[in-house]
Protein backbone atom coordinates (compact mmCIF):
# COMPACT_ATOMS: atom_id res chain seq x y z
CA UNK A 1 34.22 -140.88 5.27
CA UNK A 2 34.44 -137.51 7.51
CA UNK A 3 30.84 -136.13 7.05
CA UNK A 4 30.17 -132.52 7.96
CA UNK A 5 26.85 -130.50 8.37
CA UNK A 6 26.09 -127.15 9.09
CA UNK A 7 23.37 -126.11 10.99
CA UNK A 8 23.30 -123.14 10.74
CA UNK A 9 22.22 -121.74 6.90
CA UNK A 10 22.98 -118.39 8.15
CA UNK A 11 26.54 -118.88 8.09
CA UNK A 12 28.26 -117.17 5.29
CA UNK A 13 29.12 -118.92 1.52
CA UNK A 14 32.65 -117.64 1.85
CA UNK A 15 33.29 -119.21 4.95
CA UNK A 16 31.64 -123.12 3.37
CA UNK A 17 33.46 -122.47 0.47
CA UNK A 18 36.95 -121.60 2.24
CA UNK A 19 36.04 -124.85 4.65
CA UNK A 20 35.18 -127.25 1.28
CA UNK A 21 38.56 -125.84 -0.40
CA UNK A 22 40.37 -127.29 2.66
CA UNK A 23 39.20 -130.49 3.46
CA UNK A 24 41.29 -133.77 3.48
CA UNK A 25 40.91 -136.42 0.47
CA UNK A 26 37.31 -138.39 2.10
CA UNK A 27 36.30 -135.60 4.07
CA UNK A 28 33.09 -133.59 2.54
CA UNK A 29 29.77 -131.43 3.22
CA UNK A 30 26.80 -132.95 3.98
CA UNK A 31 23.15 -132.38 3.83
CA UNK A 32 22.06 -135.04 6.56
CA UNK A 33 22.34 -135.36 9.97
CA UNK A 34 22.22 -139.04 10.06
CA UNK A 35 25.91 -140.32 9.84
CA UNK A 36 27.10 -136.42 10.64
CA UNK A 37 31.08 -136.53 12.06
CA UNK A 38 30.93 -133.34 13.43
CA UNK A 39 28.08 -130.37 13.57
CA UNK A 40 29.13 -126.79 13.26
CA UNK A 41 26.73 -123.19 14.23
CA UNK A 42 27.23 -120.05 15.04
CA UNK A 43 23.32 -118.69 16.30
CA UNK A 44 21.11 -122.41 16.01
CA UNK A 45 21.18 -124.21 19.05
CA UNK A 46 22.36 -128.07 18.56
CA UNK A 47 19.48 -130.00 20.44
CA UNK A 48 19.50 -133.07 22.17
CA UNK A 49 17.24 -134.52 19.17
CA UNK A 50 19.82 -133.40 16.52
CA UNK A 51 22.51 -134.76 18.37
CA UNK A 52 20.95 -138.25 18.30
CA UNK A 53 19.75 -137.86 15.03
CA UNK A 54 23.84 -138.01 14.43
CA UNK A 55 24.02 -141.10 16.04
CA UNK A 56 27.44 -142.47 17.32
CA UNK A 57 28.87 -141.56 13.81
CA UNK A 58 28.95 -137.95 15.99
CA UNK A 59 32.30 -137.05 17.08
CA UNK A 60 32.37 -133.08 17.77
CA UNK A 61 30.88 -130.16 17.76
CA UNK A 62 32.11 -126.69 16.43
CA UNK A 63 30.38 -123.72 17.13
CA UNK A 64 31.95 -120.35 15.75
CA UNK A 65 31.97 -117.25 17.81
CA UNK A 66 30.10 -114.61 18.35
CA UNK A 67 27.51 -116.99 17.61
CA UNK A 68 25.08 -117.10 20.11
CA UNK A 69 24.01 -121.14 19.72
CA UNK A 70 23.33 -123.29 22.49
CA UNK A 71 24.52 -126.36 22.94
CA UNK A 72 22.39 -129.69 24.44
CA UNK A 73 24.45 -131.59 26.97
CA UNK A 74 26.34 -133.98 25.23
CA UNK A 75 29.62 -136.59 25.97
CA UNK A 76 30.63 -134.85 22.21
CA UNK A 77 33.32 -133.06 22.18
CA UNK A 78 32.49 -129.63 22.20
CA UNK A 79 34.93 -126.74 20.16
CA UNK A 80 35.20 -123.20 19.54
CA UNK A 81 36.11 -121.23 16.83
CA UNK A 82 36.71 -117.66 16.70
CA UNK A 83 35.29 -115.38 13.75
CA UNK A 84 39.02 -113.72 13.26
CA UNK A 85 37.24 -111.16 11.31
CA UNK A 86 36.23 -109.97 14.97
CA UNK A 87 38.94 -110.73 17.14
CA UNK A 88 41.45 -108.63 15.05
CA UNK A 89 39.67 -105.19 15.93
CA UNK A 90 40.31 -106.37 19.63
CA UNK A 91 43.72 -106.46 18.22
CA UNK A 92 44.26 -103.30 16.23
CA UNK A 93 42.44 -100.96 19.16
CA UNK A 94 45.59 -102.85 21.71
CA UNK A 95 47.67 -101.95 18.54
CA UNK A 96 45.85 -98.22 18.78
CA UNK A 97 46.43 -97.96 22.34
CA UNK A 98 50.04 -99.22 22.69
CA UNK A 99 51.09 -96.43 19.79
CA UNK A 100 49.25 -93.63 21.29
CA UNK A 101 50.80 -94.33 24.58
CA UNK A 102 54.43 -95.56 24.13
CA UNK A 103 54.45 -92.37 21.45
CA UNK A 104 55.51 -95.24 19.20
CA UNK A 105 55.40 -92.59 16.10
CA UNK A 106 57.24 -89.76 17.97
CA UNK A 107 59.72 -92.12 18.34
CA UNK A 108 59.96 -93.43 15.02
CA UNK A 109 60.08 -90.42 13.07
CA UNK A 110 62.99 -89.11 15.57
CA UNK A 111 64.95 -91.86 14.94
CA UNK A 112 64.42 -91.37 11.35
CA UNK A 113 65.33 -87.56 11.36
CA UNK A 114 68.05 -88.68 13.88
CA UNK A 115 67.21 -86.41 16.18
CA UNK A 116 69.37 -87.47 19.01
CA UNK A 117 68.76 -85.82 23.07
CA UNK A 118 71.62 -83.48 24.25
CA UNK A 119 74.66 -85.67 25.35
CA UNK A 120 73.43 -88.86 23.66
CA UNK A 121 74.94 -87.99 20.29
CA UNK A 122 77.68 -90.11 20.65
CA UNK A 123 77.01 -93.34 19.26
CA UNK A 124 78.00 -96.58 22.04
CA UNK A 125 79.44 -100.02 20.98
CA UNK A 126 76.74 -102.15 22.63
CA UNK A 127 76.50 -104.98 24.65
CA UNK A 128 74.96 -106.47 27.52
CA UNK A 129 76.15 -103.66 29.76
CA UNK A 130 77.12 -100.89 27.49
CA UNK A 131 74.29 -98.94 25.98
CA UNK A 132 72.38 -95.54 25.27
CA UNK A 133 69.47 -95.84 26.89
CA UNK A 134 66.45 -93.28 25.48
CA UNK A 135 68.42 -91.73 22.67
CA UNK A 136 65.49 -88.91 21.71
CA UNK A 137 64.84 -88.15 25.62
CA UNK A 138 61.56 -89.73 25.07
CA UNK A 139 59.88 -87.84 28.76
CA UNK A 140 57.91 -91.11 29.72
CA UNK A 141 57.78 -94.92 28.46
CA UNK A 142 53.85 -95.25 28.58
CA UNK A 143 53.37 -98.78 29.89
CA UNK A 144 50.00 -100.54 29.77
CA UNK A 145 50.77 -102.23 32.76
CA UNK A 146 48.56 -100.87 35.66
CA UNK A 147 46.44 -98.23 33.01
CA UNK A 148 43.10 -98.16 33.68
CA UNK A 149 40.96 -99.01 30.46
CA UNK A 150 38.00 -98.26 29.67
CA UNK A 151 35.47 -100.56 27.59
CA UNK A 152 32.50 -98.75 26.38
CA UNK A 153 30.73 -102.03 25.05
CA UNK A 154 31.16 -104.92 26.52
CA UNK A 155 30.24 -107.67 23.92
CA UNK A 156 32.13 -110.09 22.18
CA UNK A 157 34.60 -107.79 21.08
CA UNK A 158 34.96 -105.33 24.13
CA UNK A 159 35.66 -109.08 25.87
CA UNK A 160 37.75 -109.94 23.37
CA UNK A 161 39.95 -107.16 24.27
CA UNK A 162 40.04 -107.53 28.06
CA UNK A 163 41.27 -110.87 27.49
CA UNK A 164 44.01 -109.03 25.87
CA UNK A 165 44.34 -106.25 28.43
CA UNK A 166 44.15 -108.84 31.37
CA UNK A 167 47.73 -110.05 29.80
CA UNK A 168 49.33 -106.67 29.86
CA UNK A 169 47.85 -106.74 33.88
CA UNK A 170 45.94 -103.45 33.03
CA UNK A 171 42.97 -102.36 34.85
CA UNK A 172 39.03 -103.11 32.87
CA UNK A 173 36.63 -100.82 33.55
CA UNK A 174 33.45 -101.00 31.35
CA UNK A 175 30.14 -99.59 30.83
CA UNK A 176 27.50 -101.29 28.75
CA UNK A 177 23.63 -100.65 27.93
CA UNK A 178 23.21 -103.65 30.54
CA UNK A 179 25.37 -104.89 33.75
CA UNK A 180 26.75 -108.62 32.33
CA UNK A 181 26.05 -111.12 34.81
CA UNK A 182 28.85 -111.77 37.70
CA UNK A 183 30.82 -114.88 35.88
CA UNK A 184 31.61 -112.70 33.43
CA UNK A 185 33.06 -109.74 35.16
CA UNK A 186 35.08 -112.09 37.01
CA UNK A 187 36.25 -113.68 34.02
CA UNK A 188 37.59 -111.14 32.34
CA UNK A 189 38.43 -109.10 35.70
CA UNK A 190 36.48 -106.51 34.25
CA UNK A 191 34.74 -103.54 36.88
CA UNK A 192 30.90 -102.03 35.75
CA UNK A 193 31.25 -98.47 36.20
CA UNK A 194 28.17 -95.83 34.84
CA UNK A 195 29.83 -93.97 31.21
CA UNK A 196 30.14 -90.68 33.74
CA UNK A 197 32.41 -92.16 36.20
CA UNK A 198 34.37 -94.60 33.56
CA UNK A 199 35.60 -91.26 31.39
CA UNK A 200 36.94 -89.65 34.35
CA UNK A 201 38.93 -92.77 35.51
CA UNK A 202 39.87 -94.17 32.53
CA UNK A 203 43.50 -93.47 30.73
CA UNK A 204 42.03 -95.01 27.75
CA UNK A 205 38.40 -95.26 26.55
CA UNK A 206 37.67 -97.27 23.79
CA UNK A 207 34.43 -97.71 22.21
CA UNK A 208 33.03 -100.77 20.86
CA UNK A 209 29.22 -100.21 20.86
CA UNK A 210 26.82 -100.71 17.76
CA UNK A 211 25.47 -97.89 16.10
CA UNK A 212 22.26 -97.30 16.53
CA UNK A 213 20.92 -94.41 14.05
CA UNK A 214 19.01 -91.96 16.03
CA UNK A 215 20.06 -93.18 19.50
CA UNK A 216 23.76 -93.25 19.76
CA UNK A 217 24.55 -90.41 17.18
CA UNK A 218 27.33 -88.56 18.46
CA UNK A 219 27.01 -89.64 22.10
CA UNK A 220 30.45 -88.70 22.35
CA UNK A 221 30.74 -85.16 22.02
CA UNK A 222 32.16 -82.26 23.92
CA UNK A 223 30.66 -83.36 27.10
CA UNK A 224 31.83 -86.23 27.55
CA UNK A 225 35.28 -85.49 26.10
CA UNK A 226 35.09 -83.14 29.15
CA UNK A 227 34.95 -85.34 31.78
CA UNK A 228 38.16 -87.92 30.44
CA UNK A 229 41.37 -86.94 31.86
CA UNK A 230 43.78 -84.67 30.32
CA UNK A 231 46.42 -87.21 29.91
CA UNK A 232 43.37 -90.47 28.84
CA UNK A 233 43.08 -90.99 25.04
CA UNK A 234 40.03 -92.10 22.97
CA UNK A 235 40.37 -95.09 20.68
CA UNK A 236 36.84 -96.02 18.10
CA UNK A 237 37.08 -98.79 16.16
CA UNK A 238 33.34 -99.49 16.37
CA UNK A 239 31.38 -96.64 13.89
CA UNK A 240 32.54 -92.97 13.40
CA UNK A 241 28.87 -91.95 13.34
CA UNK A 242 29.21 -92.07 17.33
CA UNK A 243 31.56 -89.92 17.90
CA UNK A 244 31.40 -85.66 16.99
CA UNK A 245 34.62 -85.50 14.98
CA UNK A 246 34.60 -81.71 15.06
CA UNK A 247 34.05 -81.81 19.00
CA UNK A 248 36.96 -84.52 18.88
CA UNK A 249 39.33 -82.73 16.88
CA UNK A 250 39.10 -79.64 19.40
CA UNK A 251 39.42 -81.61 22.71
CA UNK A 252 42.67 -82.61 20.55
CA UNK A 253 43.47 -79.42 19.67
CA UNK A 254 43.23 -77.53 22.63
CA UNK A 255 44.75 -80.58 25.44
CA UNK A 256 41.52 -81.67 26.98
CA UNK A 257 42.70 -84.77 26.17
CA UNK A 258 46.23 -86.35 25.27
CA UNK A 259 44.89 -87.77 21.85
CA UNK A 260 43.29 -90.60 19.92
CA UNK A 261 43.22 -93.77 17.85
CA UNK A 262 40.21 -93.98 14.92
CA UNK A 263 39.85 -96.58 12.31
CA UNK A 264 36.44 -95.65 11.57
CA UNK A 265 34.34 -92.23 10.76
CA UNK A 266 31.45 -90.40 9.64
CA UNK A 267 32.69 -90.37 6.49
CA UNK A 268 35.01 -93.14 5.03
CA UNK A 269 37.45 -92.01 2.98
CA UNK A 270 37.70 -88.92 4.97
CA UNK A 271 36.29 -86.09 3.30
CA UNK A 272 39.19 -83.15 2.36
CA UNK A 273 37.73 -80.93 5.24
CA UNK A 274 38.04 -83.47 7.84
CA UNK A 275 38.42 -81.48 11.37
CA UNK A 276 40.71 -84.46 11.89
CA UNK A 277 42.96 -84.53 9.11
CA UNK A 278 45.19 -81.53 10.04
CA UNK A 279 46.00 -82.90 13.77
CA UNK A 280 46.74 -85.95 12.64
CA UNK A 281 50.01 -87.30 13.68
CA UNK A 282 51.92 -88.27 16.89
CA UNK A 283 48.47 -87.56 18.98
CA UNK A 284 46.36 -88.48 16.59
CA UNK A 285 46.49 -91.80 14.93
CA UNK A 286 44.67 -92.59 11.74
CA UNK A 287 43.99 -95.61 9.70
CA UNK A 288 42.06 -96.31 7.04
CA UNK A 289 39.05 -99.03 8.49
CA UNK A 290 40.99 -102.12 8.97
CA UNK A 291 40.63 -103.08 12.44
CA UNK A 292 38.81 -106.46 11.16
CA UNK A 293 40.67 -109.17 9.37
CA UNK A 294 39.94 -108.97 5.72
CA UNK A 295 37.03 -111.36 5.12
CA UNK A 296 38.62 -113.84 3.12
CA UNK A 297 41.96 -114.44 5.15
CA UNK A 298 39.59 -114.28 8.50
CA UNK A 299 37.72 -117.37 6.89
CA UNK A 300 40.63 -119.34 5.75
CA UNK A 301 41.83 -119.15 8.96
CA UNK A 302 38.82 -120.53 10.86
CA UNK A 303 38.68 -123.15 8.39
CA UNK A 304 41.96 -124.13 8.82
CA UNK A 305 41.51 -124.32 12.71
CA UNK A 306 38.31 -126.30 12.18
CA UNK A 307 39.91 -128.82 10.40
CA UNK A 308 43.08 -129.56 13.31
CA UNK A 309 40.45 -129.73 15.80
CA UNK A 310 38.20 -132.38 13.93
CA UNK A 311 41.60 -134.19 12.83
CA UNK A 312 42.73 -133.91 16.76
CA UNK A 313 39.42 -136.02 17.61
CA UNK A 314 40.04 -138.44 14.70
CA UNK A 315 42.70 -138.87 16.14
């Protein structure tokens, strides 16, 4: 019998349930330590007396991110589990930032209008060789490679996404509340710059900070739209109550900066009178908050990963 106890009450029903649904035949939830297979957390620290408690029956344990648990020193095996609920808005602001800058909608709808450059009408029998290369005289191919990004927030998710941009060889740049300690700037090859000097280096800034009510209200406003580049764009998929949409939507409007990503605002649905709403488009990308995987498919995923790494010990 494959015994399993959580540690930690806190984590969600959903995510037990989507586990219990899952389990082999002689696999099931328990309520005791003593004969535990494997011990999962997110934020309770697995101690050296809970670990014994397990006895040799122990065999691993899982702890799901962004939990903050420690973890005694142990001969256990020792996994982790994203929360894919979290890890997908590192996803959809790369997804933001790769449409904004390789004008992926520009180039869509011109195809569909078939809007062809001068002297390109002609259509080419392909092959290896033989080809029209830029068939809507796209002016630039807006590469990641060697952009400078920059991470406003650099938690779990801000992380999450230099992982990301580390693979596309871009440059991290981030500012946070508080300098994160060496290891993990060098981890993620990530430079601490102060929010001043980050907007006027950055070709993208993307913000992943909480929202604070009352101290982060609209810290991005006109004046710090200001300072970003006229070619940089600004991607939220944190809270829209930190950014001044109307301030926004006129940086937009009148080129003080090349345009934007948002999956999140002050108000969600957008209200009809939404500064935002008439720019959106090629510059301007809009989508409904959906950054994070939807609850229930982020927790049958973990599950299913926590089950092929207990079954890869088994085995």
């Amino acid at each position: 019998m494959i015994k399993i106890f959580f540690a930690d009450q806190g984590i969600r029903d959903g995510q037990k349930s989507a586990l219990v649904k899952q389990l082999p035949e002689g696999w099931e939830i328990t309520s005791e330590l003593e004969g535990t297979t494997v011990i999962i957390t997110a934020s309770v620290d697995v101690t050296e007396e809970m670990i014994q408690k397990a006895t040799s029956s122990l065999k691993a344990i899982i702890k799901i991110q962004p939990g903050k648990a420690d973890i005694a020193e142990t001969n256990v095996s020792i996994f982790t589990i994203y929360d894919t609920g979290a890890t997908a808005v590192a996803e959809h602001a790369m997804a933001l930032m790769l449409m904004l800058g390789r004008q992926m909608l520009f180039a869509a709808d011109k195809t569909k209008r078939q809007e062809w450059a001068k002297g390109k009408e002609t259509p080419v029998f392909t092959d290896q060789k033989n080809y029209t290369y830029n068939w809507i005289g796209l002016p630039k191919s807006g590469q990641l490679h060697g952009k400078k990004v920059g991470i406003v927030g650099f938690g779990f998710i801000g992380q999450d996404l230099a992982k990301r941009l580390n693979a596309f060889n871009a440059k991290v740049l981030y500012y946070d509340l508080m300098r994160k300690p060496k290891e993990i700037e060098e981890k993620y090859h990530a430079t601490y710059m102060p929010l001043e000097q980050l907007l006027g280096e950055a070709d993208f800034v993307t913000l992943h900070l909480r929202f604070a009510e009352g101290e982060n209200e609209k810290m991005f406003n006109k004046e710090k739209f200001a300072l970003m580049k006229s070619t940089a764009y600004f991607i939220n998929t944190s809270r829209g109550r930190m950014v001044d949409e109307a301030d926004l939507a006129e940086a937009i409007r009148t080129h003080k900066i090349a345009g934007a990503g948002l999956d999140v605002f002050e108000y969600e649905p957008l209200k009809p009178d939404s500064a935002l709403l008439p720019l959106a488009g090629y510059n301007l990308i809009l989508t409904p908050h959906i950054a994070g995987t939807f609850m229930e498919e982020a927790w049958e995923e973990s599950s299913k990963e926590i089950i092929e790494d207990i079954a890869s010990i088994l085995a």
